[in-house]
PDB file of N, CA and C in Angstrom:
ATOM      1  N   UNK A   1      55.888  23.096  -9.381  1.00  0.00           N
ATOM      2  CA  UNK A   1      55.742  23.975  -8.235  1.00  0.00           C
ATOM      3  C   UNK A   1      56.353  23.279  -7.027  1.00  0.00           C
ATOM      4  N   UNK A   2      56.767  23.908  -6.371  1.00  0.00           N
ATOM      5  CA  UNK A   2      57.734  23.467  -4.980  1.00  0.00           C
ATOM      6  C   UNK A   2      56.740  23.317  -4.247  1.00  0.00           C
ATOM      7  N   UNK A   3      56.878  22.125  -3.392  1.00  0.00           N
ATOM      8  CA  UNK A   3      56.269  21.752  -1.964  1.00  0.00           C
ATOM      9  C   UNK A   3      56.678  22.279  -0.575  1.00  0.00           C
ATOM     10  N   UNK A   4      56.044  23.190   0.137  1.00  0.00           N
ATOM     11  CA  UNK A   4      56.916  22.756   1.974  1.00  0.00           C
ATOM     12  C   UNK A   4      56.394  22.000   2.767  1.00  0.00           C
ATOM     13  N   UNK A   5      56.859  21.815   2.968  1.00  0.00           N
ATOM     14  CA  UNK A   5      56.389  20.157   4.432  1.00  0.00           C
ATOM     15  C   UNK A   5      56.755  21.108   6.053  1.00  0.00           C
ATOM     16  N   UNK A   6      55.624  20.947   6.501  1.00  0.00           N
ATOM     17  CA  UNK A   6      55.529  21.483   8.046  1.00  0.00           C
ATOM     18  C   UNK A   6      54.736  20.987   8.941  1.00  0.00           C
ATOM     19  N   UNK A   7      55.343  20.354  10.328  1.00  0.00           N
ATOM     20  CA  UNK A   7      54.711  19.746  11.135  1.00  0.00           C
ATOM     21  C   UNK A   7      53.455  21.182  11.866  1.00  0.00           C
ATOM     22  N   UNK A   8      52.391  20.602  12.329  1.00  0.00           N
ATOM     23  CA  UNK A   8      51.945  21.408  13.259  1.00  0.00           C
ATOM     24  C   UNK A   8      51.117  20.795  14.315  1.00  0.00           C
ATOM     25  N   UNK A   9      51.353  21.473  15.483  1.00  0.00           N
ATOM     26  CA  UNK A   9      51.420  20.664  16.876  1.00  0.00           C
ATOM     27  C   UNK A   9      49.924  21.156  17.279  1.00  0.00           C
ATOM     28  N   UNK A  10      49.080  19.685  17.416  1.00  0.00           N
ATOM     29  CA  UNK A  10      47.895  19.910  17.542  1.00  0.00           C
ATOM     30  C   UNK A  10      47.291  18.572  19.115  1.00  0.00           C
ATOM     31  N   UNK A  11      46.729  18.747  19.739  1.00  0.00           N
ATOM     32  CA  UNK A  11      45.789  17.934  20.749  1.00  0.00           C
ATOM     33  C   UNK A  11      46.219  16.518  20.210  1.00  0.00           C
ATOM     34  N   UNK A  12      46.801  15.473  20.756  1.00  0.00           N
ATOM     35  CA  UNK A  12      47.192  14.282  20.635  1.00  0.00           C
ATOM     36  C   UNK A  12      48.743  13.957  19.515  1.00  0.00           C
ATOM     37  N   UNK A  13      49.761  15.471  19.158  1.00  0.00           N
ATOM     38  CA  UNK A  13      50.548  15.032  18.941  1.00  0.00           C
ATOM     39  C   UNK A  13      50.974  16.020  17.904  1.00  0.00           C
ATOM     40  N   UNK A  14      52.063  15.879  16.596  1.00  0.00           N
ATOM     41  CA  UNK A  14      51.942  16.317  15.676  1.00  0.00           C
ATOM     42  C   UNK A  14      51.319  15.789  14.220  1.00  0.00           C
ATOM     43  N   UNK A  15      50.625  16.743  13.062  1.00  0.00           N
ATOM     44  CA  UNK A  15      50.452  16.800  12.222  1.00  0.00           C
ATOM     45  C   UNK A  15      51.180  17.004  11.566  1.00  0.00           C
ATOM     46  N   UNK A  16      51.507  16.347   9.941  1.00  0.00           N
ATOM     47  CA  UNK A  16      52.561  16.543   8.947  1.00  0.00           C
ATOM     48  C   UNK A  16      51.457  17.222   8.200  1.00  0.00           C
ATOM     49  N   UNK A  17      51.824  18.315   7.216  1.00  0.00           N
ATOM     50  CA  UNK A  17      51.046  19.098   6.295  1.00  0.00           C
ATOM     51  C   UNK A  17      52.007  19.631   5.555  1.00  0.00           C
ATOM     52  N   UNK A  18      51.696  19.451   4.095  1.00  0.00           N
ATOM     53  CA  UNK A  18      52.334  20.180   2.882  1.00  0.00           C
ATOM     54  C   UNK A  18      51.648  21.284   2.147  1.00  0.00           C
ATOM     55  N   UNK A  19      52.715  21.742   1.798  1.00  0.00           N
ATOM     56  CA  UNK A  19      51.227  23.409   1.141  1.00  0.00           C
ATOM     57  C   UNK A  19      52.034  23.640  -0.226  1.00  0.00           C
ATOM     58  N   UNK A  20      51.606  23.446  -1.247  1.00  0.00           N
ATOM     59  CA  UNK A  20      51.812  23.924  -2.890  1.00  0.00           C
ATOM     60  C   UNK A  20      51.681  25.981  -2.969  1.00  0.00           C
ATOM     61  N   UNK A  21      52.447  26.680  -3.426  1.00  0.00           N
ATOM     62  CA  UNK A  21      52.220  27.930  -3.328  1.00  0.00           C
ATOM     63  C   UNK A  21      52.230  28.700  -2.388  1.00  0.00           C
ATOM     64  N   UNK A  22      52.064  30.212  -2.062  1.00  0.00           N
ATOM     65  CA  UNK A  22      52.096  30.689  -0.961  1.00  0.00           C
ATOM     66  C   UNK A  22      51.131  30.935  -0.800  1.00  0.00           C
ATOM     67  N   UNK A  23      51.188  31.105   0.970  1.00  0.00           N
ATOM     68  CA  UNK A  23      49.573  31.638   1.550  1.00  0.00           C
ATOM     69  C   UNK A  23      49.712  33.400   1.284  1.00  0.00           C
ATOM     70  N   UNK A  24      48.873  34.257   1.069  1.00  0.00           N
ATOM     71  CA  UNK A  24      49.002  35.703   0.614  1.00  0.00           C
ATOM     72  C   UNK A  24      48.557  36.487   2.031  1.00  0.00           C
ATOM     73  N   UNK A  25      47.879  37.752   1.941  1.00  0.00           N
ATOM     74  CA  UNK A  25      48.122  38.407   2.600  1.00  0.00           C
ATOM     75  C   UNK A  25      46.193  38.397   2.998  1.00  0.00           C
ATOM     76  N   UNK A  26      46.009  39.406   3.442  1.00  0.00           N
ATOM     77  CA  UNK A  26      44.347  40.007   3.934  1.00  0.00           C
ATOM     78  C   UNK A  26      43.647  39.263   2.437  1.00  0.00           C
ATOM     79  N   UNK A  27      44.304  40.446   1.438  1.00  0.00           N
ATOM     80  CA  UNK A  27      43.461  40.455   0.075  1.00  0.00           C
ATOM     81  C   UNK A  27      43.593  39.489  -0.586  1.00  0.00           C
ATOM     82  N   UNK A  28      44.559  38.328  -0.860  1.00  0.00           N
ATOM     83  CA  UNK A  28      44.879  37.363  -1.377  1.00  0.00           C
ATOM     84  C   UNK A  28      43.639  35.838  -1.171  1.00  0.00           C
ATOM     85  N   UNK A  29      43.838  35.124  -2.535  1.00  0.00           N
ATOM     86  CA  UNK A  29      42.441  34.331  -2.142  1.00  0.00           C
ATOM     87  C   UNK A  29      42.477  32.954  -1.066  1.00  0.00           C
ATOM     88  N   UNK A  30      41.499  32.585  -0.943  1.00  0.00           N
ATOM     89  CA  UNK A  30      41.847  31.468  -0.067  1.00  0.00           C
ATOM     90  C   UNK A  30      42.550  30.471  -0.331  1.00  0.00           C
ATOM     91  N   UNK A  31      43.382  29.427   0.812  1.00  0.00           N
ATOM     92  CA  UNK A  31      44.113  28.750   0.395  1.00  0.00           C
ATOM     93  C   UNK A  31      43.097  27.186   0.213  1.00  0.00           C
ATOM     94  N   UNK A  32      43.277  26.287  -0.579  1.00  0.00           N
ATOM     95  CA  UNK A  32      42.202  24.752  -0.854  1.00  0.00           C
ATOM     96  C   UNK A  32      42.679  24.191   0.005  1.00  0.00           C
ATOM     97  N   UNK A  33      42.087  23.726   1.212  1.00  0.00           N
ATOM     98  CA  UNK A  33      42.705  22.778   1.477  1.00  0.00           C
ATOM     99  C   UNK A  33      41.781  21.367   1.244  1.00  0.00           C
ATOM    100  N   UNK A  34      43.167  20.349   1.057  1.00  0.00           N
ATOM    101  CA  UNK A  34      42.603  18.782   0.836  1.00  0.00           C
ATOM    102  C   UNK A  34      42.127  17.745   1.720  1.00  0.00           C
ATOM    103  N   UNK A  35      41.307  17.333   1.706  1.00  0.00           N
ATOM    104  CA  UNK A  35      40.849  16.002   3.102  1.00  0.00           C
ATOM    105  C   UNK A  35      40.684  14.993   2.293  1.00  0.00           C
ATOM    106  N   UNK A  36      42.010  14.240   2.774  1.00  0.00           N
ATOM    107  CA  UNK A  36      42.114  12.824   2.405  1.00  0.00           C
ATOM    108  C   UNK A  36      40.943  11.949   2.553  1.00  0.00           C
ATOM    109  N   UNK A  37      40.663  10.588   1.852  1.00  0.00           N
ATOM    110  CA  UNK A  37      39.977   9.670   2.385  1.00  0.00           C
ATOM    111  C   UNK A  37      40.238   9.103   4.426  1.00  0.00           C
ATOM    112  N   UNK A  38      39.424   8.389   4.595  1.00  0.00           N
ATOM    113  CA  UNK A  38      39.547   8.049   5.704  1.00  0.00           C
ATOM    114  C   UNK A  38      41.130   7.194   5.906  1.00  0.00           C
ATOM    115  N   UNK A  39      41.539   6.963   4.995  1.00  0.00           N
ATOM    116  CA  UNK A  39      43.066   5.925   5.146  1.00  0.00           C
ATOM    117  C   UNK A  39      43.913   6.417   4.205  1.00  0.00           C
ATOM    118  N   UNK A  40      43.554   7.738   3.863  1.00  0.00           N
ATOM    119  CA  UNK A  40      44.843   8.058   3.217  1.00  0.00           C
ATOM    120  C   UNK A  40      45.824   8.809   3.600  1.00  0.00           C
ATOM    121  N   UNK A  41      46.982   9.476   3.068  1.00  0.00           N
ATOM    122  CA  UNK A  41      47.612  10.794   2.976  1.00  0.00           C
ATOM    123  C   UNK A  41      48.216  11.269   2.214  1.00  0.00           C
ATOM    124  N   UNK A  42      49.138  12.132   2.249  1.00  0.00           N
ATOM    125  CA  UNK A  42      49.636  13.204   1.445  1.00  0.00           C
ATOM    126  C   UNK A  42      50.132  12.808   0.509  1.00  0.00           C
ATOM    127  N   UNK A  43      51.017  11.601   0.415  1.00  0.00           N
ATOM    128  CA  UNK A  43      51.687  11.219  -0.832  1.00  0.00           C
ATOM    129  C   UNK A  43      50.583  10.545  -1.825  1.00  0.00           C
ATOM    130  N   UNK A  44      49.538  10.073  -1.524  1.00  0.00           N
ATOM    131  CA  UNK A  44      48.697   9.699  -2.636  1.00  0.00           C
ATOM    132  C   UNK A  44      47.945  10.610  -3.437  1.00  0.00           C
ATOM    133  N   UNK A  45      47.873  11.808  -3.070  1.00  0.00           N
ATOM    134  CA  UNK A  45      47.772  13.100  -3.714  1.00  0.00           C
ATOM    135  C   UNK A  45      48.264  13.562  -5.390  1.00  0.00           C
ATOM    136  N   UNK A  46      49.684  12.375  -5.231  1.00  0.00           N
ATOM    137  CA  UNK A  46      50.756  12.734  -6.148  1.00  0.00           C
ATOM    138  C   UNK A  46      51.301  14.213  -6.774  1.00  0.00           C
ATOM    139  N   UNK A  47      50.541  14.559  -8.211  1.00  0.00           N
ATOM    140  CA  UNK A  47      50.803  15.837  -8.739  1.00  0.00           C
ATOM    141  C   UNK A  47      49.948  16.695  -8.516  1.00  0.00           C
ATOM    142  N   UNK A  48      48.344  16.292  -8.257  1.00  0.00           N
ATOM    143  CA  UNK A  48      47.355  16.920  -8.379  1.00  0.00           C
ATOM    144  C   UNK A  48      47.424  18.197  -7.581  1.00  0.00           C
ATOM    145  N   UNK A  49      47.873  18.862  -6.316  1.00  0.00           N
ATOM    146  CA  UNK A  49      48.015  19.707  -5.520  1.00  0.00           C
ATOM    147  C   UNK A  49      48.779  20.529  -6.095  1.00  0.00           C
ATOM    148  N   UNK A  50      50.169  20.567  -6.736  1.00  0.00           N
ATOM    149  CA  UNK A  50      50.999  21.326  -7.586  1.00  0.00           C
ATOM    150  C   UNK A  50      50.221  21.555  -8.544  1.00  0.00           C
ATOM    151  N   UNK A  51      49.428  20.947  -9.232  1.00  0.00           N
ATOM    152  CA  UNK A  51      48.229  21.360 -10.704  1.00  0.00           C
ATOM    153  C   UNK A  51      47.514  22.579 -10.055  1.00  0.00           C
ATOM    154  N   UNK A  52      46.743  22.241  -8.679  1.00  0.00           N
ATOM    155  CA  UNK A  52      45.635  22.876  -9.214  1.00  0.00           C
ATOM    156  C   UNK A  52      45.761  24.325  -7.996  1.00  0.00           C
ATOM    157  N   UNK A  53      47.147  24.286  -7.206  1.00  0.00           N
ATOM    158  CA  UNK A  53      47.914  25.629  -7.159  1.00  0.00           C
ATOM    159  C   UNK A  53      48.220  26.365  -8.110  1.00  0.00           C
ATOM    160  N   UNK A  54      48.666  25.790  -9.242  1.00  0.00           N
ATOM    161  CA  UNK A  54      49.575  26.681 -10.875  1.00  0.00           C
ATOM    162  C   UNK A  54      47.850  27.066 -11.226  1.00  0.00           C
ATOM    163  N   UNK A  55      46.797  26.148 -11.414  1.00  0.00           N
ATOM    164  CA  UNK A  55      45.934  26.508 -11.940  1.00  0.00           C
ATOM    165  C   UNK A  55      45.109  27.678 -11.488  1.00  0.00           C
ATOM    166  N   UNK A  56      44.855  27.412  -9.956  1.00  0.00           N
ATOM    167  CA  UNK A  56      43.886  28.105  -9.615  1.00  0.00           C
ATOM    168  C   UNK A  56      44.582  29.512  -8.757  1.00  0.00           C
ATOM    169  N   UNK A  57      45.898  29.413  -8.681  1.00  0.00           N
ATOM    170  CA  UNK A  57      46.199  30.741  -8.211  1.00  0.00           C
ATOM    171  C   UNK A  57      46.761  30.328  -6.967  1.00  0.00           C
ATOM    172  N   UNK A  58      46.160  29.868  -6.379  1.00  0.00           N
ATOM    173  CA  UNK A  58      45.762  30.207  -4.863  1.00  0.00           C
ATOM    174  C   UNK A  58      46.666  28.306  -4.266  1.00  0.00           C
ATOM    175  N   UNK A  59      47.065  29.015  -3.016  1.00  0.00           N
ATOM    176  CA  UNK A  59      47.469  27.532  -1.990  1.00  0.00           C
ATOM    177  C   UNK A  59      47.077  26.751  -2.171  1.00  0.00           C
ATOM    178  N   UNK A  60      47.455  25.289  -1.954  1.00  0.00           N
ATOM    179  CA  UNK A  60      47.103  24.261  -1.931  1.00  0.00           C
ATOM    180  C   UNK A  60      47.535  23.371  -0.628  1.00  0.00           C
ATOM    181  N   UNK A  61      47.192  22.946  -0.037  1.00  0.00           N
ATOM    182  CA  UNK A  61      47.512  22.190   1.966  1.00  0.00           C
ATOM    183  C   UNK A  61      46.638  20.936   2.003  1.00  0.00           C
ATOM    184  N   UNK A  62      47.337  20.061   2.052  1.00  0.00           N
ATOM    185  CA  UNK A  62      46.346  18.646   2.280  1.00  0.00           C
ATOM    186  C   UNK A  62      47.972  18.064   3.685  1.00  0.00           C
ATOM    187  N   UNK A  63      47.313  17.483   4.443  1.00  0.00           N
ATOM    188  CA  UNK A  63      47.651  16.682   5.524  1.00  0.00           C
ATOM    189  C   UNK A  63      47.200  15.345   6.003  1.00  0.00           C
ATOM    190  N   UNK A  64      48.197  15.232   6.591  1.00  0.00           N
ATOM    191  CA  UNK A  64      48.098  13.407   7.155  1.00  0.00           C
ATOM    192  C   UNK A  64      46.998  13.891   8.711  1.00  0.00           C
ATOM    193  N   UNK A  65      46.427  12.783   9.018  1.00  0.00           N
ATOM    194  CA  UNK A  65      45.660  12.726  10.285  1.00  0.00           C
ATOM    195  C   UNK A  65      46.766  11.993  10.739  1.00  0.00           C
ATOM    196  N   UNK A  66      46.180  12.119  12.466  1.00  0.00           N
ATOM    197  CA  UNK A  66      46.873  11.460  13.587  1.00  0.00           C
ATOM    198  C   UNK A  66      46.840  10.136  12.904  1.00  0.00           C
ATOM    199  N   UNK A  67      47.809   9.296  13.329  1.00  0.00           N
ATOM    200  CA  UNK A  67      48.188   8.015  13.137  1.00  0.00           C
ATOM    201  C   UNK A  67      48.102   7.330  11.449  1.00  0.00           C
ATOM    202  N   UNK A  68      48.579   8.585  10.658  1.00  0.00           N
ATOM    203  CA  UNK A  68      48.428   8.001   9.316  1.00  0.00           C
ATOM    204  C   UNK A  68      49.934   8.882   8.404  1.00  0.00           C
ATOM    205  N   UNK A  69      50.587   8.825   7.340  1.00  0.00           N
ATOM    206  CA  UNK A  69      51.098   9.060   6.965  1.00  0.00           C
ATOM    207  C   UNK A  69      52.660   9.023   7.985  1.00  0.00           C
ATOM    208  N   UNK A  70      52.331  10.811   7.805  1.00  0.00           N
ATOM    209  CA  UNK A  70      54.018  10.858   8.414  1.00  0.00           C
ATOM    210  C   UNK A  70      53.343  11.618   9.626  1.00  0.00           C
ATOM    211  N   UNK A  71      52.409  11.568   9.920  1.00  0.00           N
ATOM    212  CA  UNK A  71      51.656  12.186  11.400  1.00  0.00           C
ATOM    213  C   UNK A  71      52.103  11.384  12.863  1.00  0.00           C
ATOM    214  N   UNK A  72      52.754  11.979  13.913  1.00  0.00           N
ATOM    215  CA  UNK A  72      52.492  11.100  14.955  1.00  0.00           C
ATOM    216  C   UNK A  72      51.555   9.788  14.891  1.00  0.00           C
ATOM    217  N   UNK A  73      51.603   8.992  15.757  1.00  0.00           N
ATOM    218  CA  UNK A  73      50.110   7.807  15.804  1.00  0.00           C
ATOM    219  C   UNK A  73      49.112   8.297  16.643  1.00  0.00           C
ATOM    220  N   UNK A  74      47.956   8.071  16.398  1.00  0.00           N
ATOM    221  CA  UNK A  74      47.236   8.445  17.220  1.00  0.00           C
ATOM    222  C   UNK A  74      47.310   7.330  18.386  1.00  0.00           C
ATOM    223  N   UNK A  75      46.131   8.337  19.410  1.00  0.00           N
ATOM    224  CA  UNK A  75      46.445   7.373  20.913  1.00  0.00           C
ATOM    225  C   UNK A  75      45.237   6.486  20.783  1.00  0.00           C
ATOM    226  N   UNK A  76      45.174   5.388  21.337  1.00  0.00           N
ATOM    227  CA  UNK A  76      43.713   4.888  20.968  1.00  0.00           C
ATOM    228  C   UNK A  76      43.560   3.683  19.941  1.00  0.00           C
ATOM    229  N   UNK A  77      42.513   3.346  19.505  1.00  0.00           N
ATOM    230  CA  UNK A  77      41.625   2.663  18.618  1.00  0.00           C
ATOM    231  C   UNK A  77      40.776   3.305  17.602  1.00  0.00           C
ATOM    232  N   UNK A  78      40.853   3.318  16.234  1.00  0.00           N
ATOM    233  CA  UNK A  78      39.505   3.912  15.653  1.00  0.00           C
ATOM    234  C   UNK A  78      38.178   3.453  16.027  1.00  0.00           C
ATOM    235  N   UNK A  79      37.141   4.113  16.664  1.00  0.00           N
ATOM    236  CA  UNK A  79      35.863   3.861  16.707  1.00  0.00           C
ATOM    237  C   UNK A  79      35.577   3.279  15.056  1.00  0.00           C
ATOM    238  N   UNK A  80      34.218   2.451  15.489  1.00  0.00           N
ATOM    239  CA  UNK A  80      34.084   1.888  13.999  1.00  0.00           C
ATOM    240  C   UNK A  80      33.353   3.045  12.994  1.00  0.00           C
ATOM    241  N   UNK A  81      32.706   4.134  13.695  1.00  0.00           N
ATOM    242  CA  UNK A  81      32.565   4.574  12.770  1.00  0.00           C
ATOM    243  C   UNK A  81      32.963   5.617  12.437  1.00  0.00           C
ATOM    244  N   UNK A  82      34.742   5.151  12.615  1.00  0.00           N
ATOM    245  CA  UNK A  82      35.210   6.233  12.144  1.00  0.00           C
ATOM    246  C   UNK A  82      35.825   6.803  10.222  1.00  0.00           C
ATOM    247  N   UNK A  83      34.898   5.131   9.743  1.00  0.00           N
ATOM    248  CA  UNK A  83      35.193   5.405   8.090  1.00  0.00           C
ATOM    249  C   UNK A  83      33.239   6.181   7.876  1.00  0.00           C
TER     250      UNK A  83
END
C-alpha cells in the first residue's frame, strides 16, 4: 500500500504525518491513528501501518511530534515528565 507524507502546520511549527489509504467521505469508517512512544516516530512503525490499512479497511496516520523525526524541533526543553 502507498504512503503520503504531509506536513501540517500546527502551534510551535510543523508536523510531518504519513497516512496508509484514503480518508473516505461522511459514511466511510474512521481513520487509526498511531501515537508513537515518547521518543519515537514514523519510520519505526516500519510495515505495520500499510498491514493494518489493507487489513482493516480504513486509514492509517501516525506522526512525528515537535522536535522528533522529520517534525520541526520543538522550542524549549522537555519537562521531565514529559516520558
Amino acid at each position: 500500500m502507498r504512503a503520503r507524507d504531509v506536513y501540517c502546520h500546527v502551534s510551535g511549527g510543523k508536523v510531518f504525518a504519513r497516512m496508509w489509504g484514503e480518508l473516505g467521505c461522511d459514511d466511510a469508517p474512521a481513520p487509526i491513528v498511531l501515537l508513537h512512544d515518547s521518543l519515537g516516530c514514523v519510520e519505526l512503525w516500519r510495515d505495520f501501518p500499510a498491514t493494518l490499512a489493507a487489513v482493516t479497511g480504513r486509514a492509517a496516520i501516525a506522526y512525528d511530534r515537535l522536535g522528533f523525526g522529520r517534525s520541526d524541533a520543538r522550542a524549549g526543553t522537555l519537562p521531565r515528565d514529559f516520558i
